[in-house]
Protein backbone atom coordinates (compact mmCIF):
# COMPACT_ATOMS: atom_id res chain seq x y z
CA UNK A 1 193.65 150.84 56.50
CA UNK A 2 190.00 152.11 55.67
CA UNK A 3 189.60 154.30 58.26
CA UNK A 4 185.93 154.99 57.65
CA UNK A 5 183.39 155.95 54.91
CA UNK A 6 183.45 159.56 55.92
CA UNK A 7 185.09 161.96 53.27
CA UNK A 8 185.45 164.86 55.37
CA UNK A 9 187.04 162.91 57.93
CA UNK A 10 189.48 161.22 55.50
CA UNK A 11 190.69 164.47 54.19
CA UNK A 12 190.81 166.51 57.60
CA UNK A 13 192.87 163.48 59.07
CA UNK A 14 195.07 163.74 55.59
CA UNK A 15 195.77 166.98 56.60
CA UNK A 16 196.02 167.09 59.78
CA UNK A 17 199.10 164.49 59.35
CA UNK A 18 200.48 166.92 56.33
CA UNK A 19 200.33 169.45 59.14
CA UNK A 20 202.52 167.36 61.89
CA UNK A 21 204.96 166.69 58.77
CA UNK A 22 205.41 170.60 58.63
CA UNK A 23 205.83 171.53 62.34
CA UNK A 24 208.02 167.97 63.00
CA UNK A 25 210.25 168.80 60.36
CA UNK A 26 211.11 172.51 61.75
CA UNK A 27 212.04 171.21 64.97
CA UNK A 28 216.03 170.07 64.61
CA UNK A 29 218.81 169.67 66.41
CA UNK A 30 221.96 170.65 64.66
CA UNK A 31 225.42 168.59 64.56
CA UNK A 32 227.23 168.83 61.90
CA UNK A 33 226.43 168.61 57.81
CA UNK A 34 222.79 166.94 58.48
CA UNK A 35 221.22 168.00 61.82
CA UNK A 36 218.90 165.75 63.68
CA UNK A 37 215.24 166.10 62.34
CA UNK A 38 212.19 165.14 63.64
CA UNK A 39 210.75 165.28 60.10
CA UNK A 40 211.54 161.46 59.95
CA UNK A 41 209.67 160.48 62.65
CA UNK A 42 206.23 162.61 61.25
CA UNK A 43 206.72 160.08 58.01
CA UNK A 44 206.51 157.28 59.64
CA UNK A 45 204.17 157.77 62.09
CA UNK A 46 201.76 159.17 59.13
CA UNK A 47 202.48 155.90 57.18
CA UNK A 48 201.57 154.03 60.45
CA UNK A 49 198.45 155.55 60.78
CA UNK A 50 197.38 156.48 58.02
CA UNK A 51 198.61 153.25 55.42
CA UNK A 52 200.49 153.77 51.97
CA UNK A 53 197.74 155.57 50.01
CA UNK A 54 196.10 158.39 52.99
CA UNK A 55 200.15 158.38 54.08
CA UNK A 56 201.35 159.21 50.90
CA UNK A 57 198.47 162.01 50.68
CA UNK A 58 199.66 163.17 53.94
CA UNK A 59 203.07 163.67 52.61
CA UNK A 60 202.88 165.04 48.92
CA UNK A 61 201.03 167.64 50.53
CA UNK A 62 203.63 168.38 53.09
CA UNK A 63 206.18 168.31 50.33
CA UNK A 64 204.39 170.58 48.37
CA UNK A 65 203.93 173.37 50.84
CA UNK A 66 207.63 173.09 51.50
CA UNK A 67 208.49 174.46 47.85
CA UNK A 68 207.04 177.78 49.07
CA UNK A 69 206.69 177.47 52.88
CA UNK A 70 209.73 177.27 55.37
CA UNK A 71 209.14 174.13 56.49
CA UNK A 72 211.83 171.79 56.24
CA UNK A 73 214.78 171.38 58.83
CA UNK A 74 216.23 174.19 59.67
CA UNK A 75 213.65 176.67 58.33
CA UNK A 76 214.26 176.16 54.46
CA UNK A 77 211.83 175.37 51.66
CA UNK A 78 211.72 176.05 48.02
CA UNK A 79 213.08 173.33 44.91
CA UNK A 80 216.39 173.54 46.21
CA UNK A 81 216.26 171.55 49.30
CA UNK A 82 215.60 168.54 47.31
CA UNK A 83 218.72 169.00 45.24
CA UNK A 84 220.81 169.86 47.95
CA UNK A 85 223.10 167.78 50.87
CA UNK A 86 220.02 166.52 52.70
CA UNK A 87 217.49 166.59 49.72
CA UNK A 88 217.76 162.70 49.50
CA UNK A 89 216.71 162.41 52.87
CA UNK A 90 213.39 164.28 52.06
CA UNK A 91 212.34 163.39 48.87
CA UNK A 92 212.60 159.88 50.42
CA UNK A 93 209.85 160.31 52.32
CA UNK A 94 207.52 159.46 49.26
CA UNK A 95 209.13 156.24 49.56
CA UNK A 96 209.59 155.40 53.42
CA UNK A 97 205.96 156.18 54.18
CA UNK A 98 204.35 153.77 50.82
CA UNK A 99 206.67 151.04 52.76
CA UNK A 100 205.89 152.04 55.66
CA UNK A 101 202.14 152.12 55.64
CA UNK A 102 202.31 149.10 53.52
CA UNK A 103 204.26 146.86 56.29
CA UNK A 104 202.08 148.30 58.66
CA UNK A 105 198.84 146.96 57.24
CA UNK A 106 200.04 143.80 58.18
CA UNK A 107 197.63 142.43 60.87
CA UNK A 108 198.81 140.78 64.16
CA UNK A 109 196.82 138.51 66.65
CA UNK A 110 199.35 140.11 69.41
CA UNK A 111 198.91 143.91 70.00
CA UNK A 112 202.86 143.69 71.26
CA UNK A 113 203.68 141.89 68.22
CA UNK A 114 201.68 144.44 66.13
CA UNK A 115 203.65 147.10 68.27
CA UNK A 116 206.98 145.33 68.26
CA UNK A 117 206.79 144.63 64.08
CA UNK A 118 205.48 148.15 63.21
CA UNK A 119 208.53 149.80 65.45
CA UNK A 120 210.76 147.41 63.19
CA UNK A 121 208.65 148.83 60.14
CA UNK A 122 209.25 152.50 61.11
CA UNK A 123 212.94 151.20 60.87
CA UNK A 124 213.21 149.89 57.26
CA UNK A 125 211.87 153.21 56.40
CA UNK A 126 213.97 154.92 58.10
CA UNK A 127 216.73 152.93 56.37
CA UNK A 128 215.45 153.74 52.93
CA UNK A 129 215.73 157.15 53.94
CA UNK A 130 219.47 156.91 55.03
CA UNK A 131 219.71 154.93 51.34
CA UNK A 132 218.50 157.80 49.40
CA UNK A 133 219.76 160.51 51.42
CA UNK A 134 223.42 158.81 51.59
CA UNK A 135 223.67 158.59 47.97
CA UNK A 136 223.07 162.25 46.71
CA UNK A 137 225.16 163.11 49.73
CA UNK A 138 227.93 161.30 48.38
CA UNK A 139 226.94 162.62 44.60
CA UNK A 140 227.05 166.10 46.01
CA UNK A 141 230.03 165.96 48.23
CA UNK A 142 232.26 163.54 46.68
CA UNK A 143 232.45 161.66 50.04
CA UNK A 144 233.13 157.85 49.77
CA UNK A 145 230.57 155.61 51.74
CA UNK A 146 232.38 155.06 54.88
CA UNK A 147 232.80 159.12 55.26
CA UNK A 148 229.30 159.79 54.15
CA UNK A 149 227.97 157.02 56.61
CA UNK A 150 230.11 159.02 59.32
CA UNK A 151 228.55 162.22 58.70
CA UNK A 152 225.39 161.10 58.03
CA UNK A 153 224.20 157.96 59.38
CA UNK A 154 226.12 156.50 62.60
CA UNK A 155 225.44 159.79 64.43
CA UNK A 156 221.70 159.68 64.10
CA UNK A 157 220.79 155.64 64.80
CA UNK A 158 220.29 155.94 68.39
CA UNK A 159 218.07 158.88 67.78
CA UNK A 160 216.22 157.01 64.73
CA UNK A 161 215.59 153.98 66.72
CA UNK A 162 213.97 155.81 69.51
CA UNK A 163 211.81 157.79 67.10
CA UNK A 164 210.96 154.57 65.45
CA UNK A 165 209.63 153.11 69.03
CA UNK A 166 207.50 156.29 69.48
CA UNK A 167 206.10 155.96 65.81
CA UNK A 168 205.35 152.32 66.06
CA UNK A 169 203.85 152.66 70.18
CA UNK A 170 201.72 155.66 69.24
CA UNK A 171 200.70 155.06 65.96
CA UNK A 172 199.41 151.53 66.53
CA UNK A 173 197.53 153.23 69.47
CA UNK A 174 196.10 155.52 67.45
CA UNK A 175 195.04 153.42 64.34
CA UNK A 176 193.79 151.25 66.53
CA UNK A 177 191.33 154.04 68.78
CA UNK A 178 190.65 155.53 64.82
CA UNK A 179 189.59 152.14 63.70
CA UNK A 180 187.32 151.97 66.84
CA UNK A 181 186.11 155.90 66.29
CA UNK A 182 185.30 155.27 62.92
CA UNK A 183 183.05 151.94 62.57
């Protein structure tokens, strides 16, 4: 999505959504080996809003400040995190939000349709991010796939599909009211 010829406004809005990545991803509710982040639905909402290449700003940024700010879940940054338990789950964001804001560029006649497929969008990222985060899990842990899935998938659907309604509600609100601000 172009959302205007405005520079400034491009790279304020970039990080602006680099900043919601930070505080979303702080906020977590713990329950066992990988709590329940909020950092998931910041990605996808950015890569709603924002499309694959301003989304993927958005989130290299965010990444970045989290080698040297606390900012993921639970208060930890640094090189670490990304080679730890849950470090699948965040390096995948570079890839949910490219697929993402790439499904989500797909234009709709419907604004429910539009709403409905880019809540179903959100999902499939969200899915690449159990993919990637499942497998160094299991590298790290030793787990087999139905155990890892246990600890680390099954428990958080209900929460992921809710988030993914709330990304795909809000953020085709707001790309929509941007698209209108900005022409």
């Amino acid at each position: 999505m172009e959302i205007g010829k405005n520079k400034i406004f491009e790279m304020t809005l970039c990080g602006l959504f680099a900043a919601v990545c930070c505080i979303f991803s702080v906020i977590t509710i713990p329950i066992g080996s990988v709590p329940i982040s909020f950092g998931i639905l910041a990605i996808v909402f950015t890569g709603t809003v924002l499309g694959p290449v301003k989304g993927l700003i958005s989130v290299i940024v965010y990444l970045l400040l989290g080698l040297f700010l606390p900012i993921f879940s639970g208060g930890q940054n640094g090189v670490a995190v990304y080679f730890g338990l849950t470090g699948g789950y965040v390096w995948s964001y570079i890839i949910v939000v490219l697929v993402v804001g790439f499904l989500t560029k797909i234009q709709f006649r419907n604004r429910v349709a539009e709403i409905i497929a880019n809540s179903i969008f959100c999902f499939v990222g969200v899915i690449i991010c159990y993919i990637c985060g499942t497998i160094q899990f299991m590298l790290l842990t030793g787990y087999d796939l139905e155990n890892s899935l246990i600890a680390c998938v099954y428990p958080f659907i209900p929460f992921d599909i809710v988030k993914c309604i709330i990304a795909g509600v809000v953020g085709s609100v707001l790309k929509l009211i941007l698209k209108k601000q900005t022409k």
